[in-house]
Protein backbone atom coordinates (compact mmCIF):
# COMPACT_ATOMS: atom_id res chain seq x y z
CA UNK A 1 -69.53 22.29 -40.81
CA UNK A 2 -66.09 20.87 -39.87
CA UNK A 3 -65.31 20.20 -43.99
CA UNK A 4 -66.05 24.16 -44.51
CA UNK A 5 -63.72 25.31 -41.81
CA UNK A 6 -60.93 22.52 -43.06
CA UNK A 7 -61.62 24.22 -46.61
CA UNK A 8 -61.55 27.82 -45.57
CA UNK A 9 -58.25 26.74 -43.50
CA UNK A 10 -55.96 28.14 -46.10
CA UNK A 11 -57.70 31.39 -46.67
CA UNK A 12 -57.21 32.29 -43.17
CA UNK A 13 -53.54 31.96 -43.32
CA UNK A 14 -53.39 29.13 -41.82
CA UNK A 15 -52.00 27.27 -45.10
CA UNK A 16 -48.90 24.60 -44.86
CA UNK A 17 -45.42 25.85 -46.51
CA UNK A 18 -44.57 23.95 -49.12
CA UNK A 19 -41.12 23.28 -49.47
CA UNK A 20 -38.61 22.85 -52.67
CA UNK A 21 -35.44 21.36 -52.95
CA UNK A 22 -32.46 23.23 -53.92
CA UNK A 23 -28.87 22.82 -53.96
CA UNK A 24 -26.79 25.43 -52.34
CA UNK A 25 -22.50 26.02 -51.28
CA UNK A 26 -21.52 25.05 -55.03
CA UNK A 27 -24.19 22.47 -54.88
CA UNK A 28 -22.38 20.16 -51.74
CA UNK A 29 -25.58 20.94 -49.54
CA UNK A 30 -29.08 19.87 -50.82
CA UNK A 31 -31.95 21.10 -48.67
CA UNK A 32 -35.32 22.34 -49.16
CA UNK A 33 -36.67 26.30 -48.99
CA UNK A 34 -40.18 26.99 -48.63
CA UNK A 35 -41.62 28.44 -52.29
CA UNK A 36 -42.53 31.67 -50.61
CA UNK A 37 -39.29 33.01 -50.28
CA UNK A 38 -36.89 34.22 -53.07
CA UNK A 39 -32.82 34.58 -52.82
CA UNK A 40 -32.16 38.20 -51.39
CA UNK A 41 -29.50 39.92 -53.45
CA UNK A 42 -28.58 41.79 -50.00
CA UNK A 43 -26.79 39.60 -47.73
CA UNK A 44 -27.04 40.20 -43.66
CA UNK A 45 -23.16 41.21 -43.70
CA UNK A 46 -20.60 41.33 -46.22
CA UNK A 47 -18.41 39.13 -43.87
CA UNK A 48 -20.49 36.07 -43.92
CA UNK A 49 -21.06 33.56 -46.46
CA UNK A 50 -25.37 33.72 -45.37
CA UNK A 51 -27.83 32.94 -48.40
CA UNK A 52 -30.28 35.29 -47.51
CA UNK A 53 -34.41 34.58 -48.35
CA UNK A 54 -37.34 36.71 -47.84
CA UNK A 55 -40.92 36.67 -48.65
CA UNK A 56 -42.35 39.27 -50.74
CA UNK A 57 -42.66 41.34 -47.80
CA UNK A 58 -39.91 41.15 -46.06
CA UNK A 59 -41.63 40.07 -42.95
CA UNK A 60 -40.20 36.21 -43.06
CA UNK A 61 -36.46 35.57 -43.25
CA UNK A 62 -34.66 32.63 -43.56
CA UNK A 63 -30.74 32.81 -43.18
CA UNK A 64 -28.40 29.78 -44.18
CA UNK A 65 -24.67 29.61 -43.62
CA UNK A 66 -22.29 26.69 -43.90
CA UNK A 67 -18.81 27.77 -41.89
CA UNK A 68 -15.53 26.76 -41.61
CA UNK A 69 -15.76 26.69 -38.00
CA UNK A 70 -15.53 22.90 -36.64
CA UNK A 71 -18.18 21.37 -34.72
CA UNK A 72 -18.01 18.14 -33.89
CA UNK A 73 -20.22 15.80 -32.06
CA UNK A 74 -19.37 16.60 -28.48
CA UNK A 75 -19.33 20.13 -29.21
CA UNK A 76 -23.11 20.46 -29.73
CA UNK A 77 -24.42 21.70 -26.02
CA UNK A 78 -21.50 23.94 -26.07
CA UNK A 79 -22.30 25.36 -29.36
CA UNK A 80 -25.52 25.70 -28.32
CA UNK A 81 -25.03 27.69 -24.99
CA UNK A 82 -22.49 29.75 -26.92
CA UNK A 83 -25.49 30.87 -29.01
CA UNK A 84 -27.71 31.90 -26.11
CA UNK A 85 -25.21 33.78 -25.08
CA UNK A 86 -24.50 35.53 -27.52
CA UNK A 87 -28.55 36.25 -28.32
CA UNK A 88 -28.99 37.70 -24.72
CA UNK A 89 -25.74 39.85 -24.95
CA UNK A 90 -26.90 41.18 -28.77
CA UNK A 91 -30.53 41.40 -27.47
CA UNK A 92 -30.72 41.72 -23.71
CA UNK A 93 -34.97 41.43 -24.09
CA UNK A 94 -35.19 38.18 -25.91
CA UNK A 95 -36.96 34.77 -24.25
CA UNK A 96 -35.57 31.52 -24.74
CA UNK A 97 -38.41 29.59 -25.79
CA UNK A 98 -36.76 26.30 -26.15
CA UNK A 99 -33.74 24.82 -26.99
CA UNK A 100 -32.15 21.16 -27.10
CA UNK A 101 -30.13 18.76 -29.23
CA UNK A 102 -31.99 15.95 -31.03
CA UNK A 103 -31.54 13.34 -33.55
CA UNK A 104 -33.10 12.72 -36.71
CA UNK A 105 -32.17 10.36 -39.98
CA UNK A 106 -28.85 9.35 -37.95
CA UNK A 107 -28.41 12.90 -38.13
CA UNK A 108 -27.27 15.64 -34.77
CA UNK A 109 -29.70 18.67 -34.60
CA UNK A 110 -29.60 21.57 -31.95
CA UNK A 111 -32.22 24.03 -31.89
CA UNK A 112 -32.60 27.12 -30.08
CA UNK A 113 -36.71 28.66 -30.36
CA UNK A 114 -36.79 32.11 -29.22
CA UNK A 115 -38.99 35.51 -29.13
CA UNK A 116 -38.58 38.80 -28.59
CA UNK A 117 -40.39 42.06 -28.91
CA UNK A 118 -39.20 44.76 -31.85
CA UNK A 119 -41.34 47.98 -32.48
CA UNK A 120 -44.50 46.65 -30.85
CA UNK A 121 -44.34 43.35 -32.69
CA UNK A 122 -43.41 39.78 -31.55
CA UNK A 123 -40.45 38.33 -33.79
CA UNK A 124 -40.20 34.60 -32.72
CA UNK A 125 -37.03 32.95 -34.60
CA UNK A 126 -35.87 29.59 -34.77
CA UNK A 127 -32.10 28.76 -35.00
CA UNK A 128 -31.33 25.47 -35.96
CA UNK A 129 -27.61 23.49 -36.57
CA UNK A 130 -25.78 20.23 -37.25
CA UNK A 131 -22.51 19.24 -37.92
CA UNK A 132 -21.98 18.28 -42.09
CA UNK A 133 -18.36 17.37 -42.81
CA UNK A 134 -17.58 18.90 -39.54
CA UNK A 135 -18.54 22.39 -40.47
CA UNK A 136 -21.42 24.60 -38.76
CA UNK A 137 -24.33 24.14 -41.11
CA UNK A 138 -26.71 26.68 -39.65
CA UNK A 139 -30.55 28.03 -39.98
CA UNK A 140 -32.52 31.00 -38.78
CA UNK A 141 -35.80 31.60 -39.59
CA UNK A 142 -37.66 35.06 -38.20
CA UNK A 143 -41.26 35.53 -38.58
CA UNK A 144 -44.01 38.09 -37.03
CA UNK A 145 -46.37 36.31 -34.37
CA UNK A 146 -48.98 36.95 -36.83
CA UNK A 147 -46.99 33.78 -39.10
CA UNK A 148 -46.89 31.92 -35.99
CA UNK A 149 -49.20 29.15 -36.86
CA UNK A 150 -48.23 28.50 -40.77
CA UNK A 151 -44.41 28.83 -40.15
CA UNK A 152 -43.39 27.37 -36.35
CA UNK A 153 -42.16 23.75 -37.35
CA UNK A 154 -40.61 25.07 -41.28
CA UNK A 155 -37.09 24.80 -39.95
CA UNK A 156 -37.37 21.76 -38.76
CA UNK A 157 -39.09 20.76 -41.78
CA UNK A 158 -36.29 22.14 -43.70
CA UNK A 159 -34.09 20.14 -41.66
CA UNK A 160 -35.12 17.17 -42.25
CA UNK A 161 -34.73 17.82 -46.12
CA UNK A 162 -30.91 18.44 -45.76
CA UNK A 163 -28.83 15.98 -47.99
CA UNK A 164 -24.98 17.03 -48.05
CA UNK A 165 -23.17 15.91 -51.23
């Protein structure tokens, strides 16, 4: 009984993202996107320097930006409160889910899990950072509770993949 459920396990959404690398910023970052999403042509603002992806419905988003601003290794909590900030000034009904700074490969990471409710929907997002060449490298990923299960560690999994050149 336990082999049919396991075998059903991707029918019911429940499926594991399969990530592929690709080489973004004029190729100096390296860093894996899940297959499901494609490049947006329609960037979040025309101010920003965001690669925009989206599944085929529009319903999982995963924005990636690589700043000029400086962050260096002490900076990392202070980034990271800045964010929060700024999330419950934007959206004065989100919940902080989580957030820290860890390390992985050598590697600084903050994170920032949240949720919030839009048009009768939960909208969790995951924000996560580091420091390459002492620019912001940054990650959000928003997804409908319903994607909960099959996408709540992908940006940490993407993470892991990066590879600056």
């Amino acid at each position: 009984m336990k082999t049919v459920i396991l075998l059903l396990l991707p029918f019911l959404g429940f499926a594991q993202v399969k990530l592929e690398p690709k080489k973004l910023f004029d190729g100096k970052i390296q860093i894996s996107i899940p297959v499901e999403l494609k490049e947006s042509d329609n960037p979040l603002s025309m101010e920003n320097d965001d690669i925009l992806f989206v599944n085929r419905d529009k319903d999982v988003i995963l924005s990636i930006s690589y700043t000029e601003e400086k962050l260096n290794l002490n900076q990392f909590y202070a980034y990271q409160r800045f964010l929060i900030k700024g999330l419950k000034e934007d959206f004065p009904n989100i919940i902080i889910a989580d957030s820290g700074v860890v390390k992985n490969n050598e590697r600084q990471i903050g994170f920032i899990e949240c949720q919030e409710a839009i048009n009768d929907k939960t909208v969790y997002s995951s924000i996560y950072f580091t420091s390459v060449d002492g620019r912001i490298f940054k990650i959000t990923l928003e997804y409908a509770k319903d994607y909960q299960t099959q996408w709540k560690s992908v940006s940490k999994d993407i993470m892991e993949t990066l590879k600056p050149y």
